[in-house]
PDB file of N, CA and C in Angstrom:
ATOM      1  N   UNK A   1      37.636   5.167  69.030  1.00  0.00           N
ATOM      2  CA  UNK A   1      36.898   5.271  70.261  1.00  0.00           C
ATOM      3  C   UNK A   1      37.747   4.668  71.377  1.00  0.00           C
ATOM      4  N   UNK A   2      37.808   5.960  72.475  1.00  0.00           N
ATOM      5  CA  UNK A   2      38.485   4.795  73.402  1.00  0.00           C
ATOM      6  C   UNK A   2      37.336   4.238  74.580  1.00  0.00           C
ATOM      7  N   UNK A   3      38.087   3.416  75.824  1.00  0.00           N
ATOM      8  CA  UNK A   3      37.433   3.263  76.836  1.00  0.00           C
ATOM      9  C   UNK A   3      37.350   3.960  77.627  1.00  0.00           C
ATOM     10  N   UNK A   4      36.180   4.156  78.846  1.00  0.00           N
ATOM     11  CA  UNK A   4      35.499   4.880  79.403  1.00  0.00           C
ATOM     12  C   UNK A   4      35.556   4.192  81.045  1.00  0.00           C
ATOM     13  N   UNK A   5      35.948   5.045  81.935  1.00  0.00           N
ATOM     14  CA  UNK A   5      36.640   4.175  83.129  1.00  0.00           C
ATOM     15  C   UNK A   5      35.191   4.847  83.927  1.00  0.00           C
ATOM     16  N   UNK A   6      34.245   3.937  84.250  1.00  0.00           N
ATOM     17  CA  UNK A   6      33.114   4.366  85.100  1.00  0.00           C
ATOM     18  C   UNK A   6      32.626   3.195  85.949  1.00  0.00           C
ATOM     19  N   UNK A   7      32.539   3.353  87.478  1.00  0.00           N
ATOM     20  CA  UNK A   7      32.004   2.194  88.129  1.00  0.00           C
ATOM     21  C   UNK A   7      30.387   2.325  87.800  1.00  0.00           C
ATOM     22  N   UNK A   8      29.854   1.045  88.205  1.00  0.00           N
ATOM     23  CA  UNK A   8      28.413   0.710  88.066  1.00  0.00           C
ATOM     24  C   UNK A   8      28.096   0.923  89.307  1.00  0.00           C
ATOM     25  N   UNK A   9      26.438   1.597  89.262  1.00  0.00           N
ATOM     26  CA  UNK A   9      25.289   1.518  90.788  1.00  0.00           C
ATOM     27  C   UNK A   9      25.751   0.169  91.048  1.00  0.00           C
ATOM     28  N   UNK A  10      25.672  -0.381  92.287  1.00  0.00           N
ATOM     29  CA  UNK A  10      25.436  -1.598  93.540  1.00  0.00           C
ATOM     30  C   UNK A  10      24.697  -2.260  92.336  1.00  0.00           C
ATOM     31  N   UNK A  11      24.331  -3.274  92.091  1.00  0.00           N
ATOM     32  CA  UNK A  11      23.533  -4.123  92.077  1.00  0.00           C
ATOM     33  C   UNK A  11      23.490  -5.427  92.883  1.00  0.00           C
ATOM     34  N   UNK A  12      22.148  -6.116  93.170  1.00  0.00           N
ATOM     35  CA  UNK A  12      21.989  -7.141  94.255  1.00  0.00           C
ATOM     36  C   UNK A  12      21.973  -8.311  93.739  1.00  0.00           C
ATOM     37  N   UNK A  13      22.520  -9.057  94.456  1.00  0.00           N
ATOM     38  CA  UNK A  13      22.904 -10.380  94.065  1.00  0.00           C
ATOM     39  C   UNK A  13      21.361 -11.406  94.423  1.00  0.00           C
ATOM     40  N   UNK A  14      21.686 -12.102  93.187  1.00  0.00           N
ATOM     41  CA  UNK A  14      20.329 -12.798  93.291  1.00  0.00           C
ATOM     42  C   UNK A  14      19.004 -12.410  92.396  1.00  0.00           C
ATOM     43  N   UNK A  15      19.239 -11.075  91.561  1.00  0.00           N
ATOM     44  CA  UNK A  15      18.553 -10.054  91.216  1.00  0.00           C
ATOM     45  C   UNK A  15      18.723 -10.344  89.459  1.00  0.00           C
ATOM     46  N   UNK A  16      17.482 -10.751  88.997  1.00  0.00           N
ATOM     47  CA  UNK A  16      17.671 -10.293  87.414  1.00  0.00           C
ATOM     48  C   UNK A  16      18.439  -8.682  87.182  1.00  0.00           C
ATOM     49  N   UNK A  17      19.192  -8.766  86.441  1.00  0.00           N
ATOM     50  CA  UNK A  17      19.860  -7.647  85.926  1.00  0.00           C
ATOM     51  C   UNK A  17      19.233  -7.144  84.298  1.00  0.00           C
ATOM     52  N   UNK A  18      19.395  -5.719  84.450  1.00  0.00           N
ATOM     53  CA  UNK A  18      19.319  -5.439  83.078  1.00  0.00           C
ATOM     54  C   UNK A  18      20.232  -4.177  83.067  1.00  0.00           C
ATOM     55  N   UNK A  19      20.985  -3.972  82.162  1.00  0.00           N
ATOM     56  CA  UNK A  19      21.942  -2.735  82.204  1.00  0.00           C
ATOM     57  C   UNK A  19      22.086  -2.279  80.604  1.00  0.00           C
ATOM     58  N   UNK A  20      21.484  -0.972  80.469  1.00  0.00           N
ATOM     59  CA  UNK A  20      21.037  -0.428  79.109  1.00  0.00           C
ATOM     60  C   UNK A  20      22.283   0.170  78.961  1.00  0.00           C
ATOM     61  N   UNK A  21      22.739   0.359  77.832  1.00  0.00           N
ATOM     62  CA  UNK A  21      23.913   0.692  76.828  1.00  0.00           C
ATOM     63  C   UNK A  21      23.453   1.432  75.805  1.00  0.00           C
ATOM     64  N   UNK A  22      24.180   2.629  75.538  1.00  0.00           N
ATOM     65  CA  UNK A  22      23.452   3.871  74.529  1.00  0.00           C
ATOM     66  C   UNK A  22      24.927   4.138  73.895  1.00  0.00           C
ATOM     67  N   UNK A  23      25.303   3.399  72.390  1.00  0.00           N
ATOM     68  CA  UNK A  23      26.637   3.865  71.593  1.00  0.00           C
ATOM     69  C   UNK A  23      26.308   5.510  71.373  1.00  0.00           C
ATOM     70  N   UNK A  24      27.298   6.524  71.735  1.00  0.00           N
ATOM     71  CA  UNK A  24      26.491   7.537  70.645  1.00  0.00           C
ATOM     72  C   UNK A  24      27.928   8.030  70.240  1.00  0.00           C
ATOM     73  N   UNK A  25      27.602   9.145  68.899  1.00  0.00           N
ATOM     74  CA  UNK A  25      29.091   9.797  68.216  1.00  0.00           C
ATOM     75  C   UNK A  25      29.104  11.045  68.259  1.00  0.00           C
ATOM     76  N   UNK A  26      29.345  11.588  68.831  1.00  0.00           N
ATOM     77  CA  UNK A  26      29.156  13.511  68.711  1.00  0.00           C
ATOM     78  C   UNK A  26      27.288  13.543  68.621  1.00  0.00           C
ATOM     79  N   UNK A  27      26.428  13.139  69.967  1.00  0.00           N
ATOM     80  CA  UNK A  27      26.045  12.665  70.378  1.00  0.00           C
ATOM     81  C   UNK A  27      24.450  12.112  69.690  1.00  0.00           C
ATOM     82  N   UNK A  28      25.049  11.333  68.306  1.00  0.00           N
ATOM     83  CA  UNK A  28      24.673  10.391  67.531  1.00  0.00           C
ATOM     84  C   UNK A  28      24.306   9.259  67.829  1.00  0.00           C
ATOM     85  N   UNK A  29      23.161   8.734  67.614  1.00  0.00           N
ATOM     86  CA  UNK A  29      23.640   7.252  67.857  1.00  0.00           C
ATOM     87  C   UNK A  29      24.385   6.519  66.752  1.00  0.00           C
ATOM     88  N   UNK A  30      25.248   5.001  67.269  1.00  0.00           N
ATOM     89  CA  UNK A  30      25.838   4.907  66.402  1.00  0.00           C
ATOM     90  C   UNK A  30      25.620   3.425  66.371  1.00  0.00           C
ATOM     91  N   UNK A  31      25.447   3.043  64.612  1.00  0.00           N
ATOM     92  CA  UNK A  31      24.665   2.018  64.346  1.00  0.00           C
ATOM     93  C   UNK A  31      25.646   0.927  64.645  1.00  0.00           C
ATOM     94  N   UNK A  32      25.013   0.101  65.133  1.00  0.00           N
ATOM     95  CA  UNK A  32      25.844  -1.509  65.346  1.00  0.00           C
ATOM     96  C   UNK A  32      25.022  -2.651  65.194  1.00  0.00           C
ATOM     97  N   UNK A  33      24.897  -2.723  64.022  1.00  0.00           N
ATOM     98  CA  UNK A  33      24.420  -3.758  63.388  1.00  0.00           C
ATOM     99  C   UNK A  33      25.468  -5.055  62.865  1.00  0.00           C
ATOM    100  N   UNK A  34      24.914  -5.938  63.699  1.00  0.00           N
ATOM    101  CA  UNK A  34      26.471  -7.201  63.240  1.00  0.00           C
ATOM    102  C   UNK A  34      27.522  -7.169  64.768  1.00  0.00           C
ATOM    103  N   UNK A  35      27.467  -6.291  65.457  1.00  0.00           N
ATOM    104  CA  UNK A  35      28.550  -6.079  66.073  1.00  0.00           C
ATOM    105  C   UNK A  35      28.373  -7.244  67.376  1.00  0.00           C
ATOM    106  N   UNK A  36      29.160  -7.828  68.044  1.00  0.00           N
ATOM    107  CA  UNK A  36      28.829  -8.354  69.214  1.00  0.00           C
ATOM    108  C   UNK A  36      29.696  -7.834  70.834  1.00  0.00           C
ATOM    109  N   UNK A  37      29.137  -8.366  71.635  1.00  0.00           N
ATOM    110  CA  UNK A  37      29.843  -7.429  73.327  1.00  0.00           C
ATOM    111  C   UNK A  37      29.578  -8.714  74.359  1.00  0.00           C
ATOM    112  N   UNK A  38      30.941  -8.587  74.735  1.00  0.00           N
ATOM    113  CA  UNK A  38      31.609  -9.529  76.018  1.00  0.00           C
ATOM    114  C   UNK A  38      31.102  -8.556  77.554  1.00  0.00           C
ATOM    115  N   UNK A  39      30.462  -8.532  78.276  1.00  0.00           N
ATOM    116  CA  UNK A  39      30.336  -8.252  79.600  1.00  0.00           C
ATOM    117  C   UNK A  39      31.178  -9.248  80.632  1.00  0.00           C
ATOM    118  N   UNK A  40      31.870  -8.997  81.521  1.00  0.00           N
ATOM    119  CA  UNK A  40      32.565  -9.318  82.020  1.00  0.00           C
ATOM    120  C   UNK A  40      32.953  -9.246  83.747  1.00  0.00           C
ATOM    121  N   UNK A  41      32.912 -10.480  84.520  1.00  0.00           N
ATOM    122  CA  UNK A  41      32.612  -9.528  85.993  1.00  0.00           C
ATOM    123  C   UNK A  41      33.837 -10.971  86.527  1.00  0.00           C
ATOM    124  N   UNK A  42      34.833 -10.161  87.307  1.00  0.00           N
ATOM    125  CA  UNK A  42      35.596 -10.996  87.973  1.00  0.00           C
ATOM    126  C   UNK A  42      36.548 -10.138  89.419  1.00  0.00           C
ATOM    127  N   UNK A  43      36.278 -11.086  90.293  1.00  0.00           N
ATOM    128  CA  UNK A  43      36.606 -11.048  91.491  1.00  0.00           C
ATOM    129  C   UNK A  43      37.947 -10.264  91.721  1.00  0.00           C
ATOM    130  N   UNK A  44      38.856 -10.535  90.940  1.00  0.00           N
ATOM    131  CA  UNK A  44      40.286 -10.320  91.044  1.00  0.00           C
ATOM    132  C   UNK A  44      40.546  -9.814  88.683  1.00  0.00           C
ATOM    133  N   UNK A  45      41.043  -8.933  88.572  1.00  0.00           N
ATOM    134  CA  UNK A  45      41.266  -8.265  87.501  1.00  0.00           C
ATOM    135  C   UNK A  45      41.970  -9.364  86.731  1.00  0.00           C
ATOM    136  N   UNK A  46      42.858  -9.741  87.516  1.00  0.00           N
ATOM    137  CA  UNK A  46      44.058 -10.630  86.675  1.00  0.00           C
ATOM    138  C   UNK A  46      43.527 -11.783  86.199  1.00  0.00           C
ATOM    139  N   UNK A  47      42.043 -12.643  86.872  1.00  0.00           N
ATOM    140  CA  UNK A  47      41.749 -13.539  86.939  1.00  0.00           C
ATOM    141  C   UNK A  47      41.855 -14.147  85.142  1.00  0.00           C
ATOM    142  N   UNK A  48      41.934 -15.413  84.528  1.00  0.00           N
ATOM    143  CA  UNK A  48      41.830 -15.687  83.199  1.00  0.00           C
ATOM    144  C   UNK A  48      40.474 -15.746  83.022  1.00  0.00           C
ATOM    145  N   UNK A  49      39.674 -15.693  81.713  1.00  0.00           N
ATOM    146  CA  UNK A  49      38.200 -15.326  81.951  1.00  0.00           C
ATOM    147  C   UNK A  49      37.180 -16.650  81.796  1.00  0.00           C
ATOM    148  N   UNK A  50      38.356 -17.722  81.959  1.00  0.00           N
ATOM    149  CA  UNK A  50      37.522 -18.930  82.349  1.00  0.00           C
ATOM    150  C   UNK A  50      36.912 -18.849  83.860  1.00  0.00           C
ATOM    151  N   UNK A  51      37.856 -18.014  84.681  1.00  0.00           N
ATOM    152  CA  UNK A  51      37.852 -18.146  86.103  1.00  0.00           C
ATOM    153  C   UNK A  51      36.201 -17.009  86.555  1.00  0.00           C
ATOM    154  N   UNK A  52      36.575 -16.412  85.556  1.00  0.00           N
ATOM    155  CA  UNK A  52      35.177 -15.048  85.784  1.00  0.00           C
ATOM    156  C   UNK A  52      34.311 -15.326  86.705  1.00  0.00           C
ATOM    157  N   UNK A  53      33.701 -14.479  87.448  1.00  0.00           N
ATOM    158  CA  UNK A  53      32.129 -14.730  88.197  1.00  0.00           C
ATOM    159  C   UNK A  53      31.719 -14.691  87.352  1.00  0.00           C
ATOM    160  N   UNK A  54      31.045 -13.944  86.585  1.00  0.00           N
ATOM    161  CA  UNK A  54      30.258 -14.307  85.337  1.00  0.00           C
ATOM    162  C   UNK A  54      30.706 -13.401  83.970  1.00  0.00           C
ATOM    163  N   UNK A  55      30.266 -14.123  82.691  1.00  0.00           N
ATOM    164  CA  UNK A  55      30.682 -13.270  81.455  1.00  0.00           C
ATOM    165  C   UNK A  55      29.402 -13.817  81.049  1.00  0.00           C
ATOM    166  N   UNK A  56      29.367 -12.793  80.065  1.00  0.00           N
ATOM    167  CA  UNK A  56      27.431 -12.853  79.459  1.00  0.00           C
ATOM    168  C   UNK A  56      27.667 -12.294  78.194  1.00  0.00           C
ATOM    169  N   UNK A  57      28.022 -12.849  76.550  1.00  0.00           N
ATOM    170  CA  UNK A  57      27.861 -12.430  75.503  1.00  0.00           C
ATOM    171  C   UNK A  57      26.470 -12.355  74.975  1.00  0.00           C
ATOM    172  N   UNK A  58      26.924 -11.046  73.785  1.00  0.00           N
ATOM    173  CA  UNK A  58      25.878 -10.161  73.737  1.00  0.00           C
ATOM    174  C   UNK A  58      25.665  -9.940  72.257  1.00  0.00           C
ATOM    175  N   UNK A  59      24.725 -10.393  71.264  1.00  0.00           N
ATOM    176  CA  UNK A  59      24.672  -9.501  70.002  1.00  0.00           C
ATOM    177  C   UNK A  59      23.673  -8.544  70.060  1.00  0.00           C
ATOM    178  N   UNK A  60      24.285  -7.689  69.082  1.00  0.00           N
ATOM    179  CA  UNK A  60      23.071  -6.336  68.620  1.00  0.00           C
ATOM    180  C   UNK A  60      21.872  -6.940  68.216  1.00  0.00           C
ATOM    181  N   UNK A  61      20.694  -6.446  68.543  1.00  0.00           N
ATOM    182  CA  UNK A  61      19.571  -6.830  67.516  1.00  0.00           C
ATOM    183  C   UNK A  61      18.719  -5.725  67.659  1.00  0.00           C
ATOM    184  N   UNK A  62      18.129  -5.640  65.933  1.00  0.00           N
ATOM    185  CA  UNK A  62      16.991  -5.119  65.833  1.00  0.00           C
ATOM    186  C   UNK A  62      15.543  -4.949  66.268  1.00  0.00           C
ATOM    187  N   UNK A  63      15.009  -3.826  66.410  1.00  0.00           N
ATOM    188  CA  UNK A  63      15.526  -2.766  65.980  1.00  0.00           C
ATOM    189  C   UNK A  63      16.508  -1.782  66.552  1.00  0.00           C
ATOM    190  N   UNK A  64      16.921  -1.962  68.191  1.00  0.00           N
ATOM    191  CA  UNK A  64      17.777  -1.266  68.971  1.00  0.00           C
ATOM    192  C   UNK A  64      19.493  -1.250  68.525  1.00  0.00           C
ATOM    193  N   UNK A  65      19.571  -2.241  67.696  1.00  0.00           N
ATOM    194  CA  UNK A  65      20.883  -1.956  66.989  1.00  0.00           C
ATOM    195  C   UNK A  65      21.043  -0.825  66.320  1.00  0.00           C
ATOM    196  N   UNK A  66      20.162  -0.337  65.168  1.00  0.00           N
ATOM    197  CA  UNK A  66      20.530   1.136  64.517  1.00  0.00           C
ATOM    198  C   UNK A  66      20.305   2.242  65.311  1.00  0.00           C
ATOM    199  N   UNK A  67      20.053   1.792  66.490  1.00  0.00           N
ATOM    200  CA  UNK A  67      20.084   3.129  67.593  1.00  0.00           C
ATOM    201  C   UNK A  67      21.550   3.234  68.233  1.00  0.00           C
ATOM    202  N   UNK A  68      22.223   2.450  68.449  1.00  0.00           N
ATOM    203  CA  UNK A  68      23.177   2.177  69.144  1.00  0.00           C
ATOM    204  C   UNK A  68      22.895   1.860  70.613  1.00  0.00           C
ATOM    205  N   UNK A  69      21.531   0.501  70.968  1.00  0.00           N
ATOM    206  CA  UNK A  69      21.318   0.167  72.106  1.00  0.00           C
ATOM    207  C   UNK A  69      21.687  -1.092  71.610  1.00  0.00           C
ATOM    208  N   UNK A  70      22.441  -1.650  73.147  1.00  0.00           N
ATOM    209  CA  UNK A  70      22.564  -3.272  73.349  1.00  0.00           C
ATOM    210  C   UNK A  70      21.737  -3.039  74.951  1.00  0.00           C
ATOM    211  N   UNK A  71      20.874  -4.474  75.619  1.00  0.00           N
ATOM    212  CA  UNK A  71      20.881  -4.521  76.749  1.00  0.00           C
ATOM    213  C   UNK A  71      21.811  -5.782  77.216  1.00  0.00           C
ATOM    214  N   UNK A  72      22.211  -5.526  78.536  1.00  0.00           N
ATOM    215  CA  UNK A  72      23.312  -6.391  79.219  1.00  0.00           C
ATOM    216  C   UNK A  72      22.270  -6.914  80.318  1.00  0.00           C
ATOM    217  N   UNK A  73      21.946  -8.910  79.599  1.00  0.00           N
ATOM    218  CA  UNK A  73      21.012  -8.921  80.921  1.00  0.00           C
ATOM    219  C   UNK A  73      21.209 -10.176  81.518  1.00  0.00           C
ATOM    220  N   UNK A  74      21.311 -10.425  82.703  1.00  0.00           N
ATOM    221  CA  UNK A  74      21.560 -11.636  83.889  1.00  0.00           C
ATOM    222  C   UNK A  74      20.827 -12.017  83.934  1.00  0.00           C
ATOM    223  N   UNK A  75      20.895 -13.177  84.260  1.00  0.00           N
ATOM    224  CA  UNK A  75      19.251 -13.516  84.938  1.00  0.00           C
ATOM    225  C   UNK A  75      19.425 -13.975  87.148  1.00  0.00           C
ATOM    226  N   UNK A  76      18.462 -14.059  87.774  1.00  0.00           N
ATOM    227  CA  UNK A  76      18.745 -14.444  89.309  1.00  0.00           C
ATOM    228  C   UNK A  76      19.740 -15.871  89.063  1.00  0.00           C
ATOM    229  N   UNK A  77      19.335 -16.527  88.372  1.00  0.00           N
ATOM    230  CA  UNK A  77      20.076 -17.388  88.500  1.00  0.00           C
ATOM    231  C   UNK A  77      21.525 -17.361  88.048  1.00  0.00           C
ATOM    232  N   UNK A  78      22.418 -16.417  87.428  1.00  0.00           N
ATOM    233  CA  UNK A  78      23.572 -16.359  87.229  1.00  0.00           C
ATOM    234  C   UNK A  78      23.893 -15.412  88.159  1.00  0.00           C
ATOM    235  N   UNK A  79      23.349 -14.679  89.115  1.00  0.00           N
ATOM    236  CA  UNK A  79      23.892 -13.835  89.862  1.00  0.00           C
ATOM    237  C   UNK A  79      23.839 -14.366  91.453  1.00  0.00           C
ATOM    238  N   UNK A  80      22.854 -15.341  91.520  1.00  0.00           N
ATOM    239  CA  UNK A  80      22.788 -15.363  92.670  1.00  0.00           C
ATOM    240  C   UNK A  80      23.927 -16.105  93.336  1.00  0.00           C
ATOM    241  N   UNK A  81      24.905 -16.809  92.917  1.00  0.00           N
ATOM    242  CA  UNK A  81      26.078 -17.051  93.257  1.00  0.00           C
ATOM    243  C   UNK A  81      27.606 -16.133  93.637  1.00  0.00           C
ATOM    244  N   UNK A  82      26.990 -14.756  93.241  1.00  0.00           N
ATOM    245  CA  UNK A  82      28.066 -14.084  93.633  1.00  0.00           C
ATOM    246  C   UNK A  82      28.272 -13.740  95.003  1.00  0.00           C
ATOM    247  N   UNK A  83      29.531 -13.313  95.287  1.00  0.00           N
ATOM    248  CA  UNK A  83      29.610 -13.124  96.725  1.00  0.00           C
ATOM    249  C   UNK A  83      28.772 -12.202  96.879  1.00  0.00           C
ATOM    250  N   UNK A  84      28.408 -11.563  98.323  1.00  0.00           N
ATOM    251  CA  UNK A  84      27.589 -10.403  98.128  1.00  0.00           C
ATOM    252  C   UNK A  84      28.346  -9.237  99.005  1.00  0.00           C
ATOM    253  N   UNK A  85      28.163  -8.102  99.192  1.00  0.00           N
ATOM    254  CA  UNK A  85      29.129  -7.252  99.619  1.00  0.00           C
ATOM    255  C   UNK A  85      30.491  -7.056  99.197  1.00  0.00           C
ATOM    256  N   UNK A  86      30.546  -7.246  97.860  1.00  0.00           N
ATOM    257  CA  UNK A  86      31.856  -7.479  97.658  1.00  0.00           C
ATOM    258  C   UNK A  86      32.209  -6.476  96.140  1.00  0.00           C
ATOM    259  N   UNK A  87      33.355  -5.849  95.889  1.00  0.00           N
ATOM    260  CA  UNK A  87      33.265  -4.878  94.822  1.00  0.00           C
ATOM    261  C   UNK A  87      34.212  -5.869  93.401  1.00  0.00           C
ATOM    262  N   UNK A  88      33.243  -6.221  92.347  1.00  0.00           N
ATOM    263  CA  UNK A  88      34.174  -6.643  91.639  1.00  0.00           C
ATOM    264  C   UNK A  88      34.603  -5.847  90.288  1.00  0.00           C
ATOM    265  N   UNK A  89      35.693  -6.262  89.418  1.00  0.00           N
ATOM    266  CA  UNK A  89      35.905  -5.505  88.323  1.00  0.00           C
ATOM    267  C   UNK A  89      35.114  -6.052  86.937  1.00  0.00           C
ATOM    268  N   UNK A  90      34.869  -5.069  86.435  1.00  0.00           N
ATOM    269  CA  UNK A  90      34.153  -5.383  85.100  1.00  0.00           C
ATOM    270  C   UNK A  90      34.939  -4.760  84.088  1.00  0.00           C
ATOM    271  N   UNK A  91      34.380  -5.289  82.771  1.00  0.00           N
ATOM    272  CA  UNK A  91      34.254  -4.648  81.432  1.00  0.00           C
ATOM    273  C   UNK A  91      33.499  -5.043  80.317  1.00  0.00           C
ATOM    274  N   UNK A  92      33.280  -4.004  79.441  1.00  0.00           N
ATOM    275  CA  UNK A  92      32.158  -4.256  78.620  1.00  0.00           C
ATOM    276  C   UNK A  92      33.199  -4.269  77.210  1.00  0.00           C
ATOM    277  N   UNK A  93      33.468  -5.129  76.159  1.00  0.00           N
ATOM    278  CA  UNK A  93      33.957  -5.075  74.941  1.00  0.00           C
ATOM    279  C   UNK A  93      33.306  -5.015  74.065  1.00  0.00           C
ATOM    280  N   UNK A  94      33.437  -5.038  72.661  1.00  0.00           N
ATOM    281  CA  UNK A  94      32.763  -4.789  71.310  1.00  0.00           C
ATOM    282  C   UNK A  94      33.596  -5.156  70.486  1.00  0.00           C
ATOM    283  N   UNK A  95      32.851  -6.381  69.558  1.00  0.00           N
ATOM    284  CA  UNK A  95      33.587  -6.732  68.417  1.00  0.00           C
ATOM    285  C   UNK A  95      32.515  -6.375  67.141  1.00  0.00           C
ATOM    286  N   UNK A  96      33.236  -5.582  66.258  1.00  0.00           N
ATOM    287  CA  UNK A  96      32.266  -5.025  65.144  1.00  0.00           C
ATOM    288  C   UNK A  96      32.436  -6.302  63.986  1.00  0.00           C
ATOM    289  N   UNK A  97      31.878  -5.612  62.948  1.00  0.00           N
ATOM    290  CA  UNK A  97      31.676  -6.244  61.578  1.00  0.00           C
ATOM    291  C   UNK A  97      33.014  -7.009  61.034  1.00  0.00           C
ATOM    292  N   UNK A  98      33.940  -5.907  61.133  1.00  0.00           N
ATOM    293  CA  UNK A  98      35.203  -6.283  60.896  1.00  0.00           C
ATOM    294  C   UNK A  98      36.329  -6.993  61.376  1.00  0.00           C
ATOM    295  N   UNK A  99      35.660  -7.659  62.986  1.00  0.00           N
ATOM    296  CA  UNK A  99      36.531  -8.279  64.018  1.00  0.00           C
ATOM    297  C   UNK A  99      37.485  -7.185  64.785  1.00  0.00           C
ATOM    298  N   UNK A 100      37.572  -6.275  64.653  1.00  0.00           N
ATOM    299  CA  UNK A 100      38.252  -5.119  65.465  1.00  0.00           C
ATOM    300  C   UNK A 100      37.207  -5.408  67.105  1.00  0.00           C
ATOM    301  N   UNK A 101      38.524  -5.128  67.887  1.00  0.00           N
ATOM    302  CA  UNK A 101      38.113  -5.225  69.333  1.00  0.00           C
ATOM    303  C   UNK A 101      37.825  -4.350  69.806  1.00  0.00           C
ATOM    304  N   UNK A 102      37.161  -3.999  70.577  1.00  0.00           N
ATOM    305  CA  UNK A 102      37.757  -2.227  71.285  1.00  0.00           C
ATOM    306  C   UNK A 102      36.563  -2.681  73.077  1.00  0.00           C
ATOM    307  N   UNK A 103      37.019  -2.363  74.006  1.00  0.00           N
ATOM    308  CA  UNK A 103      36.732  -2.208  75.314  1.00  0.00           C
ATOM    309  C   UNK A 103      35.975  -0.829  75.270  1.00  0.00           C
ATOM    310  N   UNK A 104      34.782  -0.765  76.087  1.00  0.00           N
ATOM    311  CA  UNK A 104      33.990   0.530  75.735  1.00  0.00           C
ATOM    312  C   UNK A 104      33.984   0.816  76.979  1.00  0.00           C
ATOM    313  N   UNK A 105      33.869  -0.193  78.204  1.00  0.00           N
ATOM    314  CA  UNK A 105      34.214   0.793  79.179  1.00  0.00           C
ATOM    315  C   UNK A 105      34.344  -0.517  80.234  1.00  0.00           C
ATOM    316  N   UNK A 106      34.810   0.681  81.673  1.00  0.00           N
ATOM    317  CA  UNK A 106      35.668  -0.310  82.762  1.00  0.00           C
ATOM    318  C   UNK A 106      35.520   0.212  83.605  1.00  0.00           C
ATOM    319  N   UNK A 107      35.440  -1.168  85.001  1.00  0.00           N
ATOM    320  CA  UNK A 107      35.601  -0.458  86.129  1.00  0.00           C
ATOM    321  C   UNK A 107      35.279  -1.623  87.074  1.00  0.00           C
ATOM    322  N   UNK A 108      34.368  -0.970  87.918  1.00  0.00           N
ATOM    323  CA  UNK A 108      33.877  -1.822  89.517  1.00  0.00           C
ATOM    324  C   UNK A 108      32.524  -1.424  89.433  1.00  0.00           C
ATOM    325  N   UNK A 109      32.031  -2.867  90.081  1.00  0.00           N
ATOM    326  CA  UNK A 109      30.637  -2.896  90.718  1.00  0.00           C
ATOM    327  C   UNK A 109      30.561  -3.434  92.204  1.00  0.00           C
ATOM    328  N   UNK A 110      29.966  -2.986  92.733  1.00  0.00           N
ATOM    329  CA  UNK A 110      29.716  -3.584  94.500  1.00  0.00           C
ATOM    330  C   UNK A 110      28.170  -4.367  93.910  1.00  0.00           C
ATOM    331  N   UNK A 111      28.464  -5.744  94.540  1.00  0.00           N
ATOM    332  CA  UNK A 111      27.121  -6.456  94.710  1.00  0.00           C
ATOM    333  C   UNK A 111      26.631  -6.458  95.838  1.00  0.00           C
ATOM    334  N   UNK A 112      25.555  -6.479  96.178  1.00  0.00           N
ATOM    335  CA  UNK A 112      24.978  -5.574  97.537  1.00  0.00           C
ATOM    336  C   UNK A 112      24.211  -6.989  97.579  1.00  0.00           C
ATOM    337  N   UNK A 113      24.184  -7.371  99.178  1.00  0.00           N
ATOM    338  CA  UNK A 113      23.364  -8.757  99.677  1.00  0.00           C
ATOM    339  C   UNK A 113      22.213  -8.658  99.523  1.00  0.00           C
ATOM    340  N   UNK A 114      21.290  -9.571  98.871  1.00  0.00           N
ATOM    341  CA  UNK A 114      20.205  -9.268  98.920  1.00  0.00           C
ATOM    342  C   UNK A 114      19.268 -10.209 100.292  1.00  0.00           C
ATOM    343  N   UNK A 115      18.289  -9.825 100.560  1.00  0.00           N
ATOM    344  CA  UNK A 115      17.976  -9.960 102.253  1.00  0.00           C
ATOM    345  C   UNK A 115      16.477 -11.355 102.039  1.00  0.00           C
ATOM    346  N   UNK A 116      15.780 -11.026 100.320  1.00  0.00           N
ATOM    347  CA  UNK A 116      15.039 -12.668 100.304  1.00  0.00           C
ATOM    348  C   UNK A 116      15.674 -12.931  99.802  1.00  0.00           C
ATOM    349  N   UNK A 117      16.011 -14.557 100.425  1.00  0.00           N
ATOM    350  CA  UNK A 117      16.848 -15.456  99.628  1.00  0.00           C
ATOM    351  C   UNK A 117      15.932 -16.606  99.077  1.00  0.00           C
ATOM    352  N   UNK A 118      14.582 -16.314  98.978  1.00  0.00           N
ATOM    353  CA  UNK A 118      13.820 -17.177  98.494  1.00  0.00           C
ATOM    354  C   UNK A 118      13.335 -17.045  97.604  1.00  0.00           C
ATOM    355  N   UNK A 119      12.315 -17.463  96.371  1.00  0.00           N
ATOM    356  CA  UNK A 119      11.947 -16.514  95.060  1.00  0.00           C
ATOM    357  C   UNK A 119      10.703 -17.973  95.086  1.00  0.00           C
TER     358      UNK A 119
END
């Protein structure tokens, strides 16, 4: 499997996130049970991933694992520190059963200001 170069919709800073993930194989779903996923969001690509705006690990769980769903989810409080208006780079990884790595997909997100800053 390789990676998949797709930017993400805007999302707003300050904003619980949830971002649904569908594995599929010749358009299967494909079971990932055991497997775990690095989400990844940083300002500058090169950055080391201590430096990250944010990284958010992820295991499969049942029952959405034998579907091939993970959800990718933030909460306001890890987002609301990001800059806002600003496009950063992401990626989503996968480590299976076997410790094999593989990057499933990549790109950019714009975080869009959000206008209450109160909750």
């Amino acid at each position: 499997m390789s990676f998949t170069a797709r930017d993400l919709q805007p999302l707003v800073r300050g904003d619980d996130w949830n971002i649904k993930l569908t594995l599929t194989s010749e358009n299967s779903p494909v079971d990932i049970t055991g497997y775990s996923y690095i989400f990844t969001l940083k300002e500058n690509i090169d950055d080391i991933d201590a430096d990250a705006a944010l990284q958010i690990t992820i295991n499969a769980s049942a029952p959405d694992d034998a579907l091939g769903i993970i959800y990718i989810t933030a909460t306001n409080a890890q987002t609301n520190n990001l800059v806002a208006n600003k496009n950063y780079h992401y990626d989503i990884q996968q480590t299976d059963t076997g410790g094999n790595v593989q990057t499933l997909l990549i790109g950019k997100v714009k975080v869009v200001k959000d206008v209450t800053r109160t909750t």
